[in-house]
PDB file of N, CA and C in Angstrom:
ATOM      1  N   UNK A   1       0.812  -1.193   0.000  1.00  0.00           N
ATOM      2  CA  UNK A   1       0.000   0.000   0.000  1.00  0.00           C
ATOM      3  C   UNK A   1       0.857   1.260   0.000  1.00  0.00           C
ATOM      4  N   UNK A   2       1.743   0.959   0.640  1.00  0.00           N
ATOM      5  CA  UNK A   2       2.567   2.353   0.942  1.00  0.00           C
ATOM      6  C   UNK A   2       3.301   2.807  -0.495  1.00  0.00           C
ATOM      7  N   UNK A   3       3.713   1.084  -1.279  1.00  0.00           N
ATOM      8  CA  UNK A   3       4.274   1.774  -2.598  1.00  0.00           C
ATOM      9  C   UNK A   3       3.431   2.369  -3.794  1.00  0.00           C
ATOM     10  N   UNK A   4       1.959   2.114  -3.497  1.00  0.00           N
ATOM     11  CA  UNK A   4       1.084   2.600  -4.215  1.00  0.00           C
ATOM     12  C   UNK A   4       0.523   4.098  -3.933  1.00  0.00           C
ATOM     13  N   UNK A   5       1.070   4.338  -2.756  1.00  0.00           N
ATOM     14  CA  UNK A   5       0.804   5.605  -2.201  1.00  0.00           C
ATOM     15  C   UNK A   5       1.679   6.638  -3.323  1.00  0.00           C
ATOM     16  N   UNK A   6       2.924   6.401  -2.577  1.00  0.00           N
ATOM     17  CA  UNK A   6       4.374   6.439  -3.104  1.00  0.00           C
ATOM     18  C   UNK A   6       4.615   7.279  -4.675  1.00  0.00           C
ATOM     19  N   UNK A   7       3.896   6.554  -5.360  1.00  0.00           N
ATOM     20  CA  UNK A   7       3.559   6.585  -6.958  1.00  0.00           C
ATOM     21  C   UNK A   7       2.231   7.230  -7.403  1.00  0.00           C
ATOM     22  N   UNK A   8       1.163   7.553  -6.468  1.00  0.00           N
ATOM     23  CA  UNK A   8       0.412   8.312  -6.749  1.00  0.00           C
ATOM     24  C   UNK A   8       0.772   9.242  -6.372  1.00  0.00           C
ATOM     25  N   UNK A   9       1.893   9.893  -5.305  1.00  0.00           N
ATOM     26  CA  UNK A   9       2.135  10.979  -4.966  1.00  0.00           C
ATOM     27  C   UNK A   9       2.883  11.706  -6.234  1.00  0.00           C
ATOM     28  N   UNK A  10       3.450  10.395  -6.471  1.00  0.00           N
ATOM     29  CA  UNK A  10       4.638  10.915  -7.537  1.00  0.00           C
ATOM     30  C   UNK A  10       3.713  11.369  -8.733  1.00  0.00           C
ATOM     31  N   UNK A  11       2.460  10.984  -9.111  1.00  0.00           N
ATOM     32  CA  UNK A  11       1.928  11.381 -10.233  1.00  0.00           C
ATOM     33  C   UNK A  11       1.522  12.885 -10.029  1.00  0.00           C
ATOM     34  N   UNK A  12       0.899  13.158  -8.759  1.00  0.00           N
ATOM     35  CA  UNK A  12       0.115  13.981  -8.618  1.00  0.00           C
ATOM     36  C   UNK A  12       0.958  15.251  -8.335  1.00  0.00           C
ATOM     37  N   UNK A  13       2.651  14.888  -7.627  1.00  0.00           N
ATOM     38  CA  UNK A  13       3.476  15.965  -8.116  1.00  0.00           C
ATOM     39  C   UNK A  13       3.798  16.150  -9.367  1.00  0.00           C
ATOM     40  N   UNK A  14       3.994  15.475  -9.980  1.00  0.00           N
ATOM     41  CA  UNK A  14       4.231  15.601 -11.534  1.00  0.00           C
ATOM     42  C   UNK A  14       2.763  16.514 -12.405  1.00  0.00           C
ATOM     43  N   UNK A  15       2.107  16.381 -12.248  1.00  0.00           N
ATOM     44  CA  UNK A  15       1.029  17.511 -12.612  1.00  0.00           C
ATOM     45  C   UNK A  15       0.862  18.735 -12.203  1.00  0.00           C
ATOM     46  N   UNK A  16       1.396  18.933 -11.321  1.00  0.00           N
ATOM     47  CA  UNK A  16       1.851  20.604 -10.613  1.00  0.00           C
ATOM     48  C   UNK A  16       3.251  20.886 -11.035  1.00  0.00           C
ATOM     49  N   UNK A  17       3.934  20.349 -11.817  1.00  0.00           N
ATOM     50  CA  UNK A  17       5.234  21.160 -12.352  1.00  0.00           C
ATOM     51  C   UNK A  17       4.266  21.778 -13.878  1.00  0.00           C
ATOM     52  N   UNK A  18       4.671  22.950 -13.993  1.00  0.00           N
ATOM     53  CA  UNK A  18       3.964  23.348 -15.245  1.00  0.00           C
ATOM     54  C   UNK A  18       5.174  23.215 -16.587  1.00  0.00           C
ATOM     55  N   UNK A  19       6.283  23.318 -16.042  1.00  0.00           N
ATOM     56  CA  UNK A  19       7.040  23.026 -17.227  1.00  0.00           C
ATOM     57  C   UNK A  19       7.093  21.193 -17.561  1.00  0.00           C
ATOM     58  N   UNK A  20       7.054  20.501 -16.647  1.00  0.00           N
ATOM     59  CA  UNK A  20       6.890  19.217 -16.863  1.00  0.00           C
ATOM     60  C   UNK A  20       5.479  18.938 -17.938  1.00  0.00           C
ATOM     61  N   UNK A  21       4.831  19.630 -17.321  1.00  0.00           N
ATOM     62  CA  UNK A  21       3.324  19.297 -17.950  1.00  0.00           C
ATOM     63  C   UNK A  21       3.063  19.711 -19.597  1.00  0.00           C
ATOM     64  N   UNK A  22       3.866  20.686 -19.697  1.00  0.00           N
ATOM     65  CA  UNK A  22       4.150  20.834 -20.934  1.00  0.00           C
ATOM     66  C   UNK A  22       5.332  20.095 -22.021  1.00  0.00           C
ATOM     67  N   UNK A  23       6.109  19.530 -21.541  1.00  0.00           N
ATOM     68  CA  UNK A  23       7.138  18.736 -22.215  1.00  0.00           C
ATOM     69  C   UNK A  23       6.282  17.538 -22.524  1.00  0.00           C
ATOM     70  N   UNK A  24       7.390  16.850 -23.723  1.00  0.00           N
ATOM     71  CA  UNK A  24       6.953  15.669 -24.493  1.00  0.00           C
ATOM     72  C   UNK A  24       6.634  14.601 -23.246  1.00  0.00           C
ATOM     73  N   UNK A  25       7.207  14.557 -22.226  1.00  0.00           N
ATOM     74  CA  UNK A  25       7.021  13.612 -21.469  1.00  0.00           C
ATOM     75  C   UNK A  25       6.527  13.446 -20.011  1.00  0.00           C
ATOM     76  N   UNK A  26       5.533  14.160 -20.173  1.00  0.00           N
ATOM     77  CA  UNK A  26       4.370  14.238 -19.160  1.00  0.00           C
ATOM     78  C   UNK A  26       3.551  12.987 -19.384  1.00  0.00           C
ATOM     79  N   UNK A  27       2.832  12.674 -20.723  1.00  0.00           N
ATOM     80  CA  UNK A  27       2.394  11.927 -20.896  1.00  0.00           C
ATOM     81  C   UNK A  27       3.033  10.426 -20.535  1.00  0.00           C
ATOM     82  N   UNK A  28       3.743  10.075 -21.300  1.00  0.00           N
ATOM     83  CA  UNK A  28       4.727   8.565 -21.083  1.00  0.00           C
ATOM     84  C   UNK A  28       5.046   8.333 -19.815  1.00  0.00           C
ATOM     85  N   UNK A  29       5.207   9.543 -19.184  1.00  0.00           N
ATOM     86  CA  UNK A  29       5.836   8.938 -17.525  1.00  0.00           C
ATOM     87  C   UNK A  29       4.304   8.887 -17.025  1.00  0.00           C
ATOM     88  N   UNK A  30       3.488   9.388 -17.015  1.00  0.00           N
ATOM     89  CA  UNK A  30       1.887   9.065 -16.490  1.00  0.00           C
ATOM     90  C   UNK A  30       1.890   7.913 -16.679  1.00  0.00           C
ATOM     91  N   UNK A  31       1.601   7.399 -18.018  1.00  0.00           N
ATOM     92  CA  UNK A  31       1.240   5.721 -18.177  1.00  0.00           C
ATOM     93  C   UNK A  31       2.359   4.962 -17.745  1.00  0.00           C
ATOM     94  N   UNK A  32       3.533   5.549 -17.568  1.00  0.00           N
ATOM     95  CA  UNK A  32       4.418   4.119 -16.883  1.00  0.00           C
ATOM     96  C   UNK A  32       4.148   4.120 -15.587  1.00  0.00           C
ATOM     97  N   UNK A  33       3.780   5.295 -15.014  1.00  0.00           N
ATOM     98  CA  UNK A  33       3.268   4.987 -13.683  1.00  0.00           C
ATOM     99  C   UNK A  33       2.014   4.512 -13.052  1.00  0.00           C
ATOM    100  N   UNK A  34       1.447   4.467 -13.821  1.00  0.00           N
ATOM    101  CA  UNK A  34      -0.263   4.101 -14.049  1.00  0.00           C
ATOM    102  C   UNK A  34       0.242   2.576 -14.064  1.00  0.00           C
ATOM    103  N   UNK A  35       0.745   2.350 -15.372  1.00  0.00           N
ATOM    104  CA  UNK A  35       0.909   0.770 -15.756  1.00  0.00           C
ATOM    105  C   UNK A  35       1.630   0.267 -14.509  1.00  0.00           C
ATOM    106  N   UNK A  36       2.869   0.712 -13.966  1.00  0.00           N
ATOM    107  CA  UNK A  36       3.116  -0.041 -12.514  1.00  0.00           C
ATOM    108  C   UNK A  36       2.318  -0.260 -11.352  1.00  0.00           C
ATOM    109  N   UNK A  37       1.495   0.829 -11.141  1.00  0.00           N
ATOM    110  CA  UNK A  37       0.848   0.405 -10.518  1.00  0.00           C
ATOM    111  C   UNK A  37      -0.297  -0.417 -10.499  1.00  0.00           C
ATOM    112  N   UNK A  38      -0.833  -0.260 -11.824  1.00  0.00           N
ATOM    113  CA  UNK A  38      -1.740  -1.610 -12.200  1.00  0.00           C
ATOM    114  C   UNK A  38      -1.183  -3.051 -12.251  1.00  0.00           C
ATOM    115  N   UNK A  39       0.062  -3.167 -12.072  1.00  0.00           N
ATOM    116  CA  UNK A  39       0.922  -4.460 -12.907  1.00  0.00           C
ATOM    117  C   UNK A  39       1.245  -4.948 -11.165  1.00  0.00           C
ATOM    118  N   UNK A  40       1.407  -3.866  -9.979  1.00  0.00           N
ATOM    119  CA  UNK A  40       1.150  -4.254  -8.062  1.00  0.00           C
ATOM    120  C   UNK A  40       0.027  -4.355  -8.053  1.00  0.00           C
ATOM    121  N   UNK A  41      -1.173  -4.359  -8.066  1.00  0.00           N
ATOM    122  CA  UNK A  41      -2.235  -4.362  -7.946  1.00  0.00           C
ATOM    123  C   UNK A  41      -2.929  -5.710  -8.397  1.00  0.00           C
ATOM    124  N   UNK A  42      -2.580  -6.174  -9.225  1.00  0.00           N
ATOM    125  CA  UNK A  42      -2.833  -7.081  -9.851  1.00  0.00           C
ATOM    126  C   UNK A  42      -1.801  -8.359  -9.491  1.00  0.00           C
ATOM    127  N   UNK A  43      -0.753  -8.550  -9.264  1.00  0.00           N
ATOM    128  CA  UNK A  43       0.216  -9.055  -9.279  1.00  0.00           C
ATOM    129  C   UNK A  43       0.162  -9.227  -7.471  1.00  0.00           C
ATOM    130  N   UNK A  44      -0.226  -8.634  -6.842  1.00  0.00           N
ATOM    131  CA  UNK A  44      -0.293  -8.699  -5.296  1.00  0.00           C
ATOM    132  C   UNK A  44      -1.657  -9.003  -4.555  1.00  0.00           C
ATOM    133  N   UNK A  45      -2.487  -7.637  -5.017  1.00  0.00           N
ATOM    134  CA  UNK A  45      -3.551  -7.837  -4.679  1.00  0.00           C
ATOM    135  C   UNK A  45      -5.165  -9.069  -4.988  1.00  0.00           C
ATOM    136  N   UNK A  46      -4.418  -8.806  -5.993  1.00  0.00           N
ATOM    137  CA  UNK A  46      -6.103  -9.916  -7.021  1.00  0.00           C
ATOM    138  C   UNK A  46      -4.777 -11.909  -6.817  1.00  0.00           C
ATOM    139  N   UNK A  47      -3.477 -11.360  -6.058  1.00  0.00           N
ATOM    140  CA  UNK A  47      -3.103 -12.689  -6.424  1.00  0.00           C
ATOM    141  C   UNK A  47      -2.693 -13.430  -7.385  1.00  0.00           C
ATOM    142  N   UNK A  48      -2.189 -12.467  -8.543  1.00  0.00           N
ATOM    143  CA  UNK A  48      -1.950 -13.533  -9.819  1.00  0.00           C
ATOM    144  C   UNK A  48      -0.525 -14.010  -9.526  1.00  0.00           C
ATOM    145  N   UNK A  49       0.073 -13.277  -9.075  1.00  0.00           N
ATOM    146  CA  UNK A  49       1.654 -13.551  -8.754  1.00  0.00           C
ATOM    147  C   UNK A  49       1.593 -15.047  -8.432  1.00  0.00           C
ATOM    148  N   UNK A  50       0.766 -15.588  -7.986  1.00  0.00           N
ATOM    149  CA  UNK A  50       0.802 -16.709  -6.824  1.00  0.00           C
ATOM    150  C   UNK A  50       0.085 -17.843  -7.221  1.00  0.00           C
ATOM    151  N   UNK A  51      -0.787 -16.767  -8.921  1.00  0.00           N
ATOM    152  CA  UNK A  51      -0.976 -18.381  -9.526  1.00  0.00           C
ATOM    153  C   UNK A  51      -0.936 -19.329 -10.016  1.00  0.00           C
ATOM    154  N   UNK A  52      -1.767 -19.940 -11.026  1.00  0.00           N
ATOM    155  CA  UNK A  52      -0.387 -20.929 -12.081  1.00  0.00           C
ATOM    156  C   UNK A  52      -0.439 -19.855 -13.238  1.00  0.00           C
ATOM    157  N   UNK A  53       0.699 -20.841 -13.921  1.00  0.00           N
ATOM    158  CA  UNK A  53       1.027 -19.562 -14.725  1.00  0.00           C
ATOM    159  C   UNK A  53      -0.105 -19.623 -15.988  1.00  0.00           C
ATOM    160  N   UNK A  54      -1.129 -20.493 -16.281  1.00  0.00           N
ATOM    161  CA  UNK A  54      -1.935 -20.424 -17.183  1.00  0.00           C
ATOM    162  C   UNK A  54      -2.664 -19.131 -17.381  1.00  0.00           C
ATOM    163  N   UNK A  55      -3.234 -19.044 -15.605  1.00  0.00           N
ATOM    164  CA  UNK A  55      -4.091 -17.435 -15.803  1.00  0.00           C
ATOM    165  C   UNK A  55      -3.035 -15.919 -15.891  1.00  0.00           C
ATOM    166  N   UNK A  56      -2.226 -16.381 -15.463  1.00  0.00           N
ATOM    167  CA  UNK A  56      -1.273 -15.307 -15.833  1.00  0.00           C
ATOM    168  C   UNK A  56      -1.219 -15.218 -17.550  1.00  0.00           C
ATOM    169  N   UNK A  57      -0.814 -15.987 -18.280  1.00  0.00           N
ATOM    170  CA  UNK A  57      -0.808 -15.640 -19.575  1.00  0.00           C
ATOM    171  C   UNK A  57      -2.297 -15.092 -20.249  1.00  0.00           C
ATOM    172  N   UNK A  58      -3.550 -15.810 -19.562  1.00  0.00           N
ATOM    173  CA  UNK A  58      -5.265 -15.614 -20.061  1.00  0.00           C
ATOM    174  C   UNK A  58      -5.538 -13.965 -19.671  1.00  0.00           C
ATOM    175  N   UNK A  59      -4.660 -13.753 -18.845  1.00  0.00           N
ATOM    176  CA  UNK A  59      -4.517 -12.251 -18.000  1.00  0.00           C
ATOM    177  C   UNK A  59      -3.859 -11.107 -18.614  1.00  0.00           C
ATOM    178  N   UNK A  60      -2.623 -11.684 -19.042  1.00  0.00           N
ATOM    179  CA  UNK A  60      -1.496 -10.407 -19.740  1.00  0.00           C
ATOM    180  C   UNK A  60      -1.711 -10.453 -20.929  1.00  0.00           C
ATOM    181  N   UNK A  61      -2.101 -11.732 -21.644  1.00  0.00           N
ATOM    182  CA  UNK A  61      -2.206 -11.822 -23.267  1.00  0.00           C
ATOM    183  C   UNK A  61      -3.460 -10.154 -23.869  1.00  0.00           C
ATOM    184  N   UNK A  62      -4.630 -10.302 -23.354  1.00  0.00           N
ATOM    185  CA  UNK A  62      -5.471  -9.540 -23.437  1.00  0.00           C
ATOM    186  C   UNK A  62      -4.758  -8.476 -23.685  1.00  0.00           C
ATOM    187  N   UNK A  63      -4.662  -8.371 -22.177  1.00  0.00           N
ATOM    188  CA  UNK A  63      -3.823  -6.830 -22.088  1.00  0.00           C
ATOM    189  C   UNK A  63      -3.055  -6.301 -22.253  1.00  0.00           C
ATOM    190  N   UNK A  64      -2.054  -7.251 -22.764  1.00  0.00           N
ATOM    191  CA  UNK A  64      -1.036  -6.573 -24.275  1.00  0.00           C
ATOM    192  C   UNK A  64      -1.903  -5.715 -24.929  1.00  0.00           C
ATOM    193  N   UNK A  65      -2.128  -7.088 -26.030  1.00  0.00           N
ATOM    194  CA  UNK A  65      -3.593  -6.127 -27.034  1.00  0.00           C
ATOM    195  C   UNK A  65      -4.023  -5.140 -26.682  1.00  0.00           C
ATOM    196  N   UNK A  66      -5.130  -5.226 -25.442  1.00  0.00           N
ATOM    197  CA  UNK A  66      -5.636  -3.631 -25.457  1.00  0.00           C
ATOM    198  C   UNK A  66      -4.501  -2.182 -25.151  1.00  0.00           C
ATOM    199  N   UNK A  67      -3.652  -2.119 -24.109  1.00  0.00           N
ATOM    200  CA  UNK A  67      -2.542  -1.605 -24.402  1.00  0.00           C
ATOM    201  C   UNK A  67      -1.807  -1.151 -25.804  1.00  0.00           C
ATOM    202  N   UNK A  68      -1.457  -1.987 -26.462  1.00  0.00           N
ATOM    203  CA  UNK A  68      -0.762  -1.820 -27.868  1.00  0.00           C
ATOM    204  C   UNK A  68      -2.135  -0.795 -28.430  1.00  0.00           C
ATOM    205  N   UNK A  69      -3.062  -1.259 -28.504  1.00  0.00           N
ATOM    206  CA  UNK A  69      -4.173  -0.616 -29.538  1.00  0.00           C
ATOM    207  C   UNK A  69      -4.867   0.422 -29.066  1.00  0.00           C
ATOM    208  N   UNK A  70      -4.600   0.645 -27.545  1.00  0.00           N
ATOM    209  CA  UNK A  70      -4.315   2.281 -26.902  1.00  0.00           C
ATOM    210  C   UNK A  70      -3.454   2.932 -27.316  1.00  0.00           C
ATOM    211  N   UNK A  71      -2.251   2.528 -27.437  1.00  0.00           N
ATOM    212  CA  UNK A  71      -1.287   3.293 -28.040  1.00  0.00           C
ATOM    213  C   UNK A  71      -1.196   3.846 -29.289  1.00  0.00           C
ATOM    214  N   UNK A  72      -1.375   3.171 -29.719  1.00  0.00           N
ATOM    215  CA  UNK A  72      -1.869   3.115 -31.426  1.00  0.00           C
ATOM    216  C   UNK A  72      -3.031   4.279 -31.740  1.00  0.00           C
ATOM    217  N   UNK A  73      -4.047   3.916 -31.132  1.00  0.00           N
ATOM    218  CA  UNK A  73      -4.835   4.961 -30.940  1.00  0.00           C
ATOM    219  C   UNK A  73      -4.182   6.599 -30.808  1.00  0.00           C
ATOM    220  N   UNK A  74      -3.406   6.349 -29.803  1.00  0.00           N
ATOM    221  CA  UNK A  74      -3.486   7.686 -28.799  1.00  0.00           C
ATOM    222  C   UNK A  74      -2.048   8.590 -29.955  1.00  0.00           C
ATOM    223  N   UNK A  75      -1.322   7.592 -30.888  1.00  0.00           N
ATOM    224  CA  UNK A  75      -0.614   7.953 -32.106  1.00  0.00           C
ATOM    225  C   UNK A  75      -1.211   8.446 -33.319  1.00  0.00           C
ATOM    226  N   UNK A  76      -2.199   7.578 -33.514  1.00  0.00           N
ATOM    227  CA  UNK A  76      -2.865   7.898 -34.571  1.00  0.00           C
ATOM    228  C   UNK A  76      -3.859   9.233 -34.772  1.00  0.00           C
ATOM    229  N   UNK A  77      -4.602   9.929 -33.280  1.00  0.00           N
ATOM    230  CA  UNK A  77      -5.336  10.237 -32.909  1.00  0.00           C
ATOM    231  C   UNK A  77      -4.625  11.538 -32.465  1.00  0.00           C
ATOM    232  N   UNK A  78      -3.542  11.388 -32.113  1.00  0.00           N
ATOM    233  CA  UNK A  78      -2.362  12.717 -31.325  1.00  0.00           C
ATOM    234  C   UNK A  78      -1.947  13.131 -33.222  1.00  0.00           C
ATOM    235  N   UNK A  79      -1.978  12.878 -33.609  1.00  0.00           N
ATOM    236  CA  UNK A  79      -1.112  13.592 -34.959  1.00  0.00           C
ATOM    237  C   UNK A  79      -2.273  13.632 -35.927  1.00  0.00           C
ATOM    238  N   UNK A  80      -3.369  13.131 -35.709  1.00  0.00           N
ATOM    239  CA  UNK A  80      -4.358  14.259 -36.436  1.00  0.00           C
ATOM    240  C   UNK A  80      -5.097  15.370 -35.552  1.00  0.00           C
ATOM    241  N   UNK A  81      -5.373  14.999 -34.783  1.00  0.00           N
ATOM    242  CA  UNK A  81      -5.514  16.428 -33.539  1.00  0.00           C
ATOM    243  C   UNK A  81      -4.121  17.633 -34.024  1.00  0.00           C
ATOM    244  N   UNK A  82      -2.920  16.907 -33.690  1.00  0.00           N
ATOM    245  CA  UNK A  82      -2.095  18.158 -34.249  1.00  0.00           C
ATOM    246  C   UNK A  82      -2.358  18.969 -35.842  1.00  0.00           C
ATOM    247  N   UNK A  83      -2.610  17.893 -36.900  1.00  0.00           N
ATOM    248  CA  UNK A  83      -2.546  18.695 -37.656  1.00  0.00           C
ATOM    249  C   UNK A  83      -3.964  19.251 -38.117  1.00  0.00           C
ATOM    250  N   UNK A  84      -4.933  19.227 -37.250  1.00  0.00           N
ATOM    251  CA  UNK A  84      -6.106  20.011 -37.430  1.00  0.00           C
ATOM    252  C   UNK A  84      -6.133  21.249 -36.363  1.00  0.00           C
ATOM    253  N   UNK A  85      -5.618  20.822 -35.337  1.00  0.00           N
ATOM    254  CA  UNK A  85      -4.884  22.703 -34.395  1.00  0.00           C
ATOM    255  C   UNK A  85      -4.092  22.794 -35.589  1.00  0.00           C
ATOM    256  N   UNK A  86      -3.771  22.752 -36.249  1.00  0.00           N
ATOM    257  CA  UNK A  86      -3.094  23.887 -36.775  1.00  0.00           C
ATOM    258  C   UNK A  86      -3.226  24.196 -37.897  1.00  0.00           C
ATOM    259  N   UNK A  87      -4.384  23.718 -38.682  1.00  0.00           N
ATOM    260  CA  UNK A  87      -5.469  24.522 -39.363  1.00  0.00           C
ATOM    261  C   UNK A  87      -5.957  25.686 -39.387  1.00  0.00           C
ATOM    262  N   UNK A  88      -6.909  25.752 -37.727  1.00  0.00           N
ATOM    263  CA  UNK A  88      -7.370  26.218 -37.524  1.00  0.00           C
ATOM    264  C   UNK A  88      -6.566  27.764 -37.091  1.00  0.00           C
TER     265      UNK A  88
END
């Protein structure tokens, strides 16, 4: 609990730097910290750490996929947003 604390603190300072918030990498360090803490949460709490490894793969396989095709998204979707701001 405490390292989940830990890492939300760390997010929630990271959104009060205004020059951070504006650099390329506000975003990427959000989701790596998001994703760690989903990856303790899961891995500790729900118990997968501890199970066989079948549901572990029925577990991460998914969520590759959706992951990857968030990303994908959030690429595909970030560079036409840019080039319609700047259309306008």
């Amino acid at each position: 609990g405490v390292i989940l604390t830990l890492i939300t603190v760390a997010e929630v300072w990271a959104y009060y730097i205004p020059s951070f918030v504006a650099s390329r990498g506000f975003v990427p360090t959000l989701l790596i910290l998001s994703a760690v803490k989903f990856v303790l949460v899961v891995m500790f709490y729900m118990h997968l750490k501890y199970d066989h490894r079948l549901f572990r793969v029925l577990f991460t396989g998914p969520l590759i996929i959706a992951m990857t095709t968030i990303v994908a998204l959030l690429f595909l979707f970030g560079k036409l947003s840019a080039r319609v701001g700047a259309l306008t």
